[in-house]
PDB file of N, CA and C in Angstrom:
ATOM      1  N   UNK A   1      -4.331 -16.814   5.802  1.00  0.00           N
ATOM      2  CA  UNK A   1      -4.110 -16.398   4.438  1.00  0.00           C
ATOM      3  C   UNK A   1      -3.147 -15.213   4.429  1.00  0.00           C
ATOM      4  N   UNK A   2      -2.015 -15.239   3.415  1.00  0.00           N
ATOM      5  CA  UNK A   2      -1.352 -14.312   3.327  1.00  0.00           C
ATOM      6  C   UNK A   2      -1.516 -13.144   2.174  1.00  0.00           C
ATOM      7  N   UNK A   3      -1.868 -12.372   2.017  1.00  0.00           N
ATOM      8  CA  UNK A   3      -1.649 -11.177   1.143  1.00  0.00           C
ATOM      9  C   UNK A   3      -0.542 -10.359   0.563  1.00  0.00           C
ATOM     10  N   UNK A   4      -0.405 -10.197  -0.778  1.00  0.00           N
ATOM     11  CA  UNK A   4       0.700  -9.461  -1.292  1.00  0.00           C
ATOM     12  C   UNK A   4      -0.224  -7.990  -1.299  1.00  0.00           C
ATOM     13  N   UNK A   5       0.766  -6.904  -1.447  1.00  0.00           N
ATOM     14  CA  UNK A   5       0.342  -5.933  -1.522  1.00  0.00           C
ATOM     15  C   UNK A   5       1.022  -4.525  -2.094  1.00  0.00           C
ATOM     16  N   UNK A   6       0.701  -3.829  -2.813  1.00  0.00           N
ATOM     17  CA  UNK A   6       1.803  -2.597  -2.713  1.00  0.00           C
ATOM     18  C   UNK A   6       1.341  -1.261  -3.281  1.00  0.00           C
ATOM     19  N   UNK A   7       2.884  -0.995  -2.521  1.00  0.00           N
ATOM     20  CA  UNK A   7       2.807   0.848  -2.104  1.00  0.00           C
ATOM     21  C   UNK A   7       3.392   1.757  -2.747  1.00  0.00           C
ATOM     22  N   UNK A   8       3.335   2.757  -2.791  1.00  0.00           N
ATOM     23  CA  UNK A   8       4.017   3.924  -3.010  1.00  0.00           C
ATOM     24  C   UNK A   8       4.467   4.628  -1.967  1.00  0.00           C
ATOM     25  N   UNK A   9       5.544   4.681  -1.487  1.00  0.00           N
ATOM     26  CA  UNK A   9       5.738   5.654  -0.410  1.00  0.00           C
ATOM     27  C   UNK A   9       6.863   6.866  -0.827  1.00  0.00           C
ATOM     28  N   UNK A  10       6.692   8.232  -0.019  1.00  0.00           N
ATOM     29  CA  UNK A  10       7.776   8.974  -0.277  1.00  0.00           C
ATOM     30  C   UNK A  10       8.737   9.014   1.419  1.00  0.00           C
ATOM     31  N   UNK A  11       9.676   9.662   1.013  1.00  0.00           N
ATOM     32  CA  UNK A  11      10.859   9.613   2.494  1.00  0.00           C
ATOM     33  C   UNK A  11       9.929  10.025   3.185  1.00  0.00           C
ATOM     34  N   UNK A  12      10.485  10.389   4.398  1.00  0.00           N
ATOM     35  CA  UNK A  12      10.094  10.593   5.622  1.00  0.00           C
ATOM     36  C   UNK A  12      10.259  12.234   5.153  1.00  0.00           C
ATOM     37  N   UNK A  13       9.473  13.327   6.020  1.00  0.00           N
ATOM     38  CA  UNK A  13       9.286  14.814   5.796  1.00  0.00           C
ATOM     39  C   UNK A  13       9.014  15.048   4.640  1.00  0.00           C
ATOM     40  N   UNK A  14       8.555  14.471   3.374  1.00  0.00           N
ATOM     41  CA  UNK A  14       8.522  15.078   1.804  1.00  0.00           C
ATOM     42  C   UNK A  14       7.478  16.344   2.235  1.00  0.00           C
ATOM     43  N   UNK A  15       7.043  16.991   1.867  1.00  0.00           N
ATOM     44  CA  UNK A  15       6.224  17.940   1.977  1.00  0.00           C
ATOM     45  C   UNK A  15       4.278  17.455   1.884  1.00  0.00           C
ATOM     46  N   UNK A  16       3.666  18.086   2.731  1.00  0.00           N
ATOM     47  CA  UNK A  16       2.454  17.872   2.364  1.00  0.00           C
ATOM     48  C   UNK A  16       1.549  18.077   0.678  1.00  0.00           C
ATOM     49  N   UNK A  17       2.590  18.891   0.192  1.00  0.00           N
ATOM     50  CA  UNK A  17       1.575  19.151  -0.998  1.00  0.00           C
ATOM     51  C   UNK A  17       2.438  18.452  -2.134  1.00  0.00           C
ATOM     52  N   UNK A  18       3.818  17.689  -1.782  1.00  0.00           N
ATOM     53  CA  UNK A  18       3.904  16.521  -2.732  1.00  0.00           C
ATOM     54  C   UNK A  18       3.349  15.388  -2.736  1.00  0.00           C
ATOM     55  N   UNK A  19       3.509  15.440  -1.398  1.00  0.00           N
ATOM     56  CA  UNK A  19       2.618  14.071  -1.124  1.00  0.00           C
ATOM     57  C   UNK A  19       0.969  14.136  -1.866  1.00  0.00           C
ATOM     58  N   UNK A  20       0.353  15.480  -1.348  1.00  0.00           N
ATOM     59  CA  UNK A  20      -0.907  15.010  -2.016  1.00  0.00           C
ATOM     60  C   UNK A  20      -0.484  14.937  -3.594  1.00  0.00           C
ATOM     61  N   UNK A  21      -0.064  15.630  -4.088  1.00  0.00           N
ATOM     62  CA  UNK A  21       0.691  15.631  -5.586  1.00  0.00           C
ATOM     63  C   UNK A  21       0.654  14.374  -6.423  1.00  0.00           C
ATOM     64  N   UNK A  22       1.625  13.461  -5.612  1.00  0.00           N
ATOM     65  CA  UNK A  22       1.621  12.361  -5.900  1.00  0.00           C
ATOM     66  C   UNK A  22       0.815  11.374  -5.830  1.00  0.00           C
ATOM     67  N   UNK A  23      -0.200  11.297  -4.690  1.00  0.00           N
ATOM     68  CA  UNK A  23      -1.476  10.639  -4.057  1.00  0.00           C
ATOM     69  C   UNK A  23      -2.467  10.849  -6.073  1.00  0.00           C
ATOM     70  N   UNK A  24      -2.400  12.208  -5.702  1.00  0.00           N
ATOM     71  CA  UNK A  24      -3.507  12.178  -6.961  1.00  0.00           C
ATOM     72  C   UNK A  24      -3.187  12.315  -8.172  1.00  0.00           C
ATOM     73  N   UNK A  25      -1.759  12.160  -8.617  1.00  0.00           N
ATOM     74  CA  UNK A  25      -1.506  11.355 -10.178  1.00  0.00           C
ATOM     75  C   UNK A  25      -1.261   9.979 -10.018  1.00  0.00           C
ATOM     76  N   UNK A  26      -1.270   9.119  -8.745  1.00  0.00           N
ATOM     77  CA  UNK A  26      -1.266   7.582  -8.660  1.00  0.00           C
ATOM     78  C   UNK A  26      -2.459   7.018  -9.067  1.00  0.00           C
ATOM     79  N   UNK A  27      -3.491   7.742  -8.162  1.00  0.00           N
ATOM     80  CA  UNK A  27      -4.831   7.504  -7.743  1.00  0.00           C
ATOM     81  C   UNK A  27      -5.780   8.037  -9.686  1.00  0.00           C
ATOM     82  N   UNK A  28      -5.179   9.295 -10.386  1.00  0.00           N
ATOM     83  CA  UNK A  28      -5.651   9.149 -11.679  1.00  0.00           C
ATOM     84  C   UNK A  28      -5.593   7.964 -12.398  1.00  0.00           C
ATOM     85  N   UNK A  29      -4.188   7.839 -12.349  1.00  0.00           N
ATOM     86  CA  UNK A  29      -3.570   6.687 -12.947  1.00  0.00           C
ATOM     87  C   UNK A  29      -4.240   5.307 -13.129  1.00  0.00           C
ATOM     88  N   UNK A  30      -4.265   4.537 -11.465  1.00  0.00           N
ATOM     89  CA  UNK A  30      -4.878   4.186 -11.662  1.00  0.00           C
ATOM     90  C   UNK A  30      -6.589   3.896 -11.957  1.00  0.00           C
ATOM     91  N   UNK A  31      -7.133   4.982 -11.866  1.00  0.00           N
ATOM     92  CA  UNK A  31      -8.731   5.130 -12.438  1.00  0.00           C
ATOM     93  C   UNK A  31      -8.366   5.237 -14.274  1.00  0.00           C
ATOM     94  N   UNK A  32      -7.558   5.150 -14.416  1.00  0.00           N
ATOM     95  CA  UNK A  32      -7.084   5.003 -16.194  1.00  0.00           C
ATOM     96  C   UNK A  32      -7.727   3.632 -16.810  1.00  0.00           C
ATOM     97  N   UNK A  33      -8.520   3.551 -17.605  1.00  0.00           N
ATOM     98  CA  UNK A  33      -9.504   1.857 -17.702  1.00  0.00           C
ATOM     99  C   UNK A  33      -8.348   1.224 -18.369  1.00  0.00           C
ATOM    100  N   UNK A  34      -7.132   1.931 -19.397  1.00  0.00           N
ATOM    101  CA  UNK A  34      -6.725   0.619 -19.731  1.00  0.00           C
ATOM    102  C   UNK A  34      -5.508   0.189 -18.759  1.00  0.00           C
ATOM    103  N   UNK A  35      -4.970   0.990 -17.810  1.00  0.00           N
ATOM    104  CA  UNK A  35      -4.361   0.923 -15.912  1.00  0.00           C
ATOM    105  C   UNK A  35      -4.771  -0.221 -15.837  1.00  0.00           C
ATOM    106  N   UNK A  36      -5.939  -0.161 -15.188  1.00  0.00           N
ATOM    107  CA  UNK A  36      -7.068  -0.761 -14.328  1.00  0.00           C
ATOM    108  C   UNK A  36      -6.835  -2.215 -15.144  1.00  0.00           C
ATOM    109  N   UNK A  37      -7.214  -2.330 -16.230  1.00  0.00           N
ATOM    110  CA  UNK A  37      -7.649  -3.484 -17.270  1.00  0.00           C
ATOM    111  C   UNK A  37      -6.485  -4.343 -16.954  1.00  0.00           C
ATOM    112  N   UNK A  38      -4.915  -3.614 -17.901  1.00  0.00           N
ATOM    113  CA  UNK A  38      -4.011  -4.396 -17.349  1.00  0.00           C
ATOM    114  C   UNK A  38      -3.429  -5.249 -16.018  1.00  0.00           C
ATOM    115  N   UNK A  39      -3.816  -4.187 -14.582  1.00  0.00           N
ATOM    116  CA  UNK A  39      -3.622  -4.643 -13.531  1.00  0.00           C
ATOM    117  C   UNK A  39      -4.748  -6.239 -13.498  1.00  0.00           C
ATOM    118  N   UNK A  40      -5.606  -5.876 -13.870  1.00  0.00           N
ATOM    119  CA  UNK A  40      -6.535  -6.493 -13.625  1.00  0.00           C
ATOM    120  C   UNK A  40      -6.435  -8.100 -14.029  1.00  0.00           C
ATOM    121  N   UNK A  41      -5.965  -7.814 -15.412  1.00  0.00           N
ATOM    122  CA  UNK A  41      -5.946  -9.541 -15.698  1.00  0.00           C
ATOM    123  C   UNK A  41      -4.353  -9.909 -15.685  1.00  0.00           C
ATOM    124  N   UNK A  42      -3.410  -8.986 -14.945  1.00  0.00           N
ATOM    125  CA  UNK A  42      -2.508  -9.799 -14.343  1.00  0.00           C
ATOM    126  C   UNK A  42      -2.855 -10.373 -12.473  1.00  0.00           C
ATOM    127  N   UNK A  43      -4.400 -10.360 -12.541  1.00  0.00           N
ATOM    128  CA  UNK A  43      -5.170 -10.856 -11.158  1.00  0.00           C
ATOM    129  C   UNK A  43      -4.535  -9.985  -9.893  1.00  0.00           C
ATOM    130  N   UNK A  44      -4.713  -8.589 -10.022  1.00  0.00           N
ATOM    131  CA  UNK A  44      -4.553  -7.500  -9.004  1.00  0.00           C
ATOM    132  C   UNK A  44      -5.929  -6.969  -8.922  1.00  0.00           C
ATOM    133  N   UNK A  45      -6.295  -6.576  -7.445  1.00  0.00           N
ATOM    134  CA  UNK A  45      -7.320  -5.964  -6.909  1.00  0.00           C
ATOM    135  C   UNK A  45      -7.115  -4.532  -6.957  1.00  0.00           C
ATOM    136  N   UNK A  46      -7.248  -3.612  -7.970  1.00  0.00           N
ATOM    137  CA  UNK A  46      -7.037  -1.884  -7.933  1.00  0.00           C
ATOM    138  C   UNK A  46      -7.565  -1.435  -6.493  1.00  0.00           C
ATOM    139  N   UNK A  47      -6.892  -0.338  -6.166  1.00  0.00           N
ATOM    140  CA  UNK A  47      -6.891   0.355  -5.266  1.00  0.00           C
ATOM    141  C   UNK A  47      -6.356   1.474  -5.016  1.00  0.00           C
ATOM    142  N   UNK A  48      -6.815   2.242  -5.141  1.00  0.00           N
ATOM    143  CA  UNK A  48      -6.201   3.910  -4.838  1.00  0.00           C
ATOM    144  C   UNK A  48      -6.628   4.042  -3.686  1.00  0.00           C
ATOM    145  N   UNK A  49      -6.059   5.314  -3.246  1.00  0.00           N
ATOM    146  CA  UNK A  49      -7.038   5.896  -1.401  1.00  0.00           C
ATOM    147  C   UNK A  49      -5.786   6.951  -1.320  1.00  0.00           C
ATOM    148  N   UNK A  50      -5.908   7.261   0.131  1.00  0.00           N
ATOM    149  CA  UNK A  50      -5.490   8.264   0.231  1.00  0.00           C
ATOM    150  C   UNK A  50      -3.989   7.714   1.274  1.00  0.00           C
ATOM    151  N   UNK A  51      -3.252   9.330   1.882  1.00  0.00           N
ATOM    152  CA  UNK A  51      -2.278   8.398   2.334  1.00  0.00           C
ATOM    153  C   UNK A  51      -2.299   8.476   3.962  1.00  0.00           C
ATOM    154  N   UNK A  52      -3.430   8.376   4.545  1.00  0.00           N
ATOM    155  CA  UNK A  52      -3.970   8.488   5.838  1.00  0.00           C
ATOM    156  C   UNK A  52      -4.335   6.678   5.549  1.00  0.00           C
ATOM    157  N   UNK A  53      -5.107   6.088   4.525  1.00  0.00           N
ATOM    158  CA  UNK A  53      -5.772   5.101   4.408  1.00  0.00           C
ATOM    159  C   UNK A  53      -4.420   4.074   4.642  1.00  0.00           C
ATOM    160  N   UNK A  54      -3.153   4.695   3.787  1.00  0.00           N
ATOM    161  CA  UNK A  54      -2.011   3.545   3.635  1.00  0.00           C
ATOM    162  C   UNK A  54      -1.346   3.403   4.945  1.00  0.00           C
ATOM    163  N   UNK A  55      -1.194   4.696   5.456  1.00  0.00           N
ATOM    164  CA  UNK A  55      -0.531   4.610   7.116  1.00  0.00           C
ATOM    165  C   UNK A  55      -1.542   3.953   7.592  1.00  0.00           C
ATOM    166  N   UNK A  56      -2.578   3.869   7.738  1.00  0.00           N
ATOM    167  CA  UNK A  56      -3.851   2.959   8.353  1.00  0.00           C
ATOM    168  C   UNK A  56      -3.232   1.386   8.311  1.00  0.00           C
ATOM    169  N   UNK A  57      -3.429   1.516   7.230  1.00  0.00           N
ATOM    170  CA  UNK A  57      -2.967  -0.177   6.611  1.00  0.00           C
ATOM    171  C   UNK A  57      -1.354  -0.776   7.129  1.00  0.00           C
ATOM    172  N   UNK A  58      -0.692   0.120   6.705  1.00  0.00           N
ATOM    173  CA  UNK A  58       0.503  -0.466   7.013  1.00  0.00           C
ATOM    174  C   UNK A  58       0.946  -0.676   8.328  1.00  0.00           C
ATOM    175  N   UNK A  59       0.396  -0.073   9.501  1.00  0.00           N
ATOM    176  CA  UNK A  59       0.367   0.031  11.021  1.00  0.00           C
ATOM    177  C   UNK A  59      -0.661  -1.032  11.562  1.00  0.00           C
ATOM    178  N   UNK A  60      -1.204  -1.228  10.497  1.00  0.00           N
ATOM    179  CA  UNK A  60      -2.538  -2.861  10.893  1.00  0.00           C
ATOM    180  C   UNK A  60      -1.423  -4.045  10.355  1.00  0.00           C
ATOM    181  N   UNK A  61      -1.020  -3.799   9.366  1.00  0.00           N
ATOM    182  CA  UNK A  61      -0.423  -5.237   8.787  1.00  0.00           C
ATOM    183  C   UNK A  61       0.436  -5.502   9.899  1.00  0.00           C
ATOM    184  N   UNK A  62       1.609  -4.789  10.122  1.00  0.00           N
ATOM    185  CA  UNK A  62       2.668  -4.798  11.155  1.00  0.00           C
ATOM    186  C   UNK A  62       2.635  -5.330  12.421  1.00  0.00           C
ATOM    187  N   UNK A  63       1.322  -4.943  12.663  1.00  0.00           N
ATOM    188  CA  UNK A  63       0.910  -5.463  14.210  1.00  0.00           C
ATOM    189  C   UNK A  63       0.846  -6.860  13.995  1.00  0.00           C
ATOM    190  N   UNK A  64      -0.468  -6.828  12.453  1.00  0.00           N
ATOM    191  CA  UNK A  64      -1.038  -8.456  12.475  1.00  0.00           C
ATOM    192  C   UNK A  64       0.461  -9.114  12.154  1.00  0.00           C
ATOM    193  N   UNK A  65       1.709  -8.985  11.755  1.00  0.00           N
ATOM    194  CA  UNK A  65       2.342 -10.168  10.865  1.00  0.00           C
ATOM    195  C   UNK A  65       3.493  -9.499  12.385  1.00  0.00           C
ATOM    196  N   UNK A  66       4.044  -8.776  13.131  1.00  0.00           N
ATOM    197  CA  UNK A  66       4.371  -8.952  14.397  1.00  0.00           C
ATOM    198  C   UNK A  66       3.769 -10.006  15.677  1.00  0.00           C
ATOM    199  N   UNK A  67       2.147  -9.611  15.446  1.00  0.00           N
ATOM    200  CA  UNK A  67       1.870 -11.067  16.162  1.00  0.00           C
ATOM    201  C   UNK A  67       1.937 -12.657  16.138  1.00  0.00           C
ATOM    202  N   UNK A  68       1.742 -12.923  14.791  1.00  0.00           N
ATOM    203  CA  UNK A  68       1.927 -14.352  13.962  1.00  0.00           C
ATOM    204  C   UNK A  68       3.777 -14.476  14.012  1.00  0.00           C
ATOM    205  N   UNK A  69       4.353 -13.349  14.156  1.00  0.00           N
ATOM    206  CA  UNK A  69       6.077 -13.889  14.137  1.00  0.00           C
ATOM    207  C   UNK A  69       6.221 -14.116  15.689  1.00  0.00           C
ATOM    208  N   UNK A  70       5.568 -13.357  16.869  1.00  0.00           N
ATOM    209  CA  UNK A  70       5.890 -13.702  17.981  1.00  0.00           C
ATOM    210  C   UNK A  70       4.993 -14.716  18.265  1.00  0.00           C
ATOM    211  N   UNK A  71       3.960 -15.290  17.664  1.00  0.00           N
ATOM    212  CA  UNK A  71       3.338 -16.488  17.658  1.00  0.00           C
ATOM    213  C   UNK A  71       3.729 -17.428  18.023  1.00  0.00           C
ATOM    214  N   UNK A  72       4.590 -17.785  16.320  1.00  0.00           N
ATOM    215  CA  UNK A  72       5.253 -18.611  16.083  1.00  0.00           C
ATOM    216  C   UNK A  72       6.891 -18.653  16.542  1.00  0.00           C
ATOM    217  N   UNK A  73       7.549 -17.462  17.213  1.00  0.00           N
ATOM    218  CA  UNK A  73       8.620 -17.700  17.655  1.00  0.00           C
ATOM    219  C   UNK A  73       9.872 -17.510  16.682  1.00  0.00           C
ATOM    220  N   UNK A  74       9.062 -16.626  16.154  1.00  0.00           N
ATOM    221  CA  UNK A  74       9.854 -16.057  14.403  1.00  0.00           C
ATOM    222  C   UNK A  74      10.594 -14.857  15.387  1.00  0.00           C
ATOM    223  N   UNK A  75      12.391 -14.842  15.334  1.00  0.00           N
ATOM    224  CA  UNK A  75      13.593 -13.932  15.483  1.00  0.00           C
ATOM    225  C   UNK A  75      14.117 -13.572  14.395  1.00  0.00           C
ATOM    226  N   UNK A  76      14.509 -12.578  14.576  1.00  0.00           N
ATOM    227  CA  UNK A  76      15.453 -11.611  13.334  1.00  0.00           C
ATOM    228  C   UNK A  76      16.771 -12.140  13.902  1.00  0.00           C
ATOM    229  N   UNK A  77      17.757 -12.793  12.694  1.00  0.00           N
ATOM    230  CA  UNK A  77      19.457 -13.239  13.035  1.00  0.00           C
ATOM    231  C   UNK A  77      19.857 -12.406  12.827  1.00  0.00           C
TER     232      UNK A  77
END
């Protein structure tokens, strides 16, 4: 099964206290019920977290969809 998913990211070095900055007007945002509502019945799973949780995630996906391309014998032209 494949998963869509998405992010917010800032550049590389932004500062620690934009980053949290931004973490927690995303993360309000979406805890907003009519946010939430809309995401919702365009059939999205809400999710806020933090951005330890997203580097988590995005360093898991990579591996998993690096292994399934060297699996299958999937090259970059």
């Amino acid at each position: 099964m494949v998963e869509g998913w998405w992010a917010l990211y800032a550049p590389a070095g932004t500062s620690a206290p934009v980053v949290a900055r931004l973490n927690a007007l995303v993360n309000a945002s979406l805890a907003e019920p009519a946010t939430r509502a809309e995401l919702e019945r365009q059939g999205l799973e809400v999710m806020g977290g933090t951005p330890e949780e997203l580097a988590a995630l995005s360093r898991a996906e990579l591996a998993k969809q690096r292994e399934i391309a060297q699996a299958a014998r999937i090259t970059a032209d």
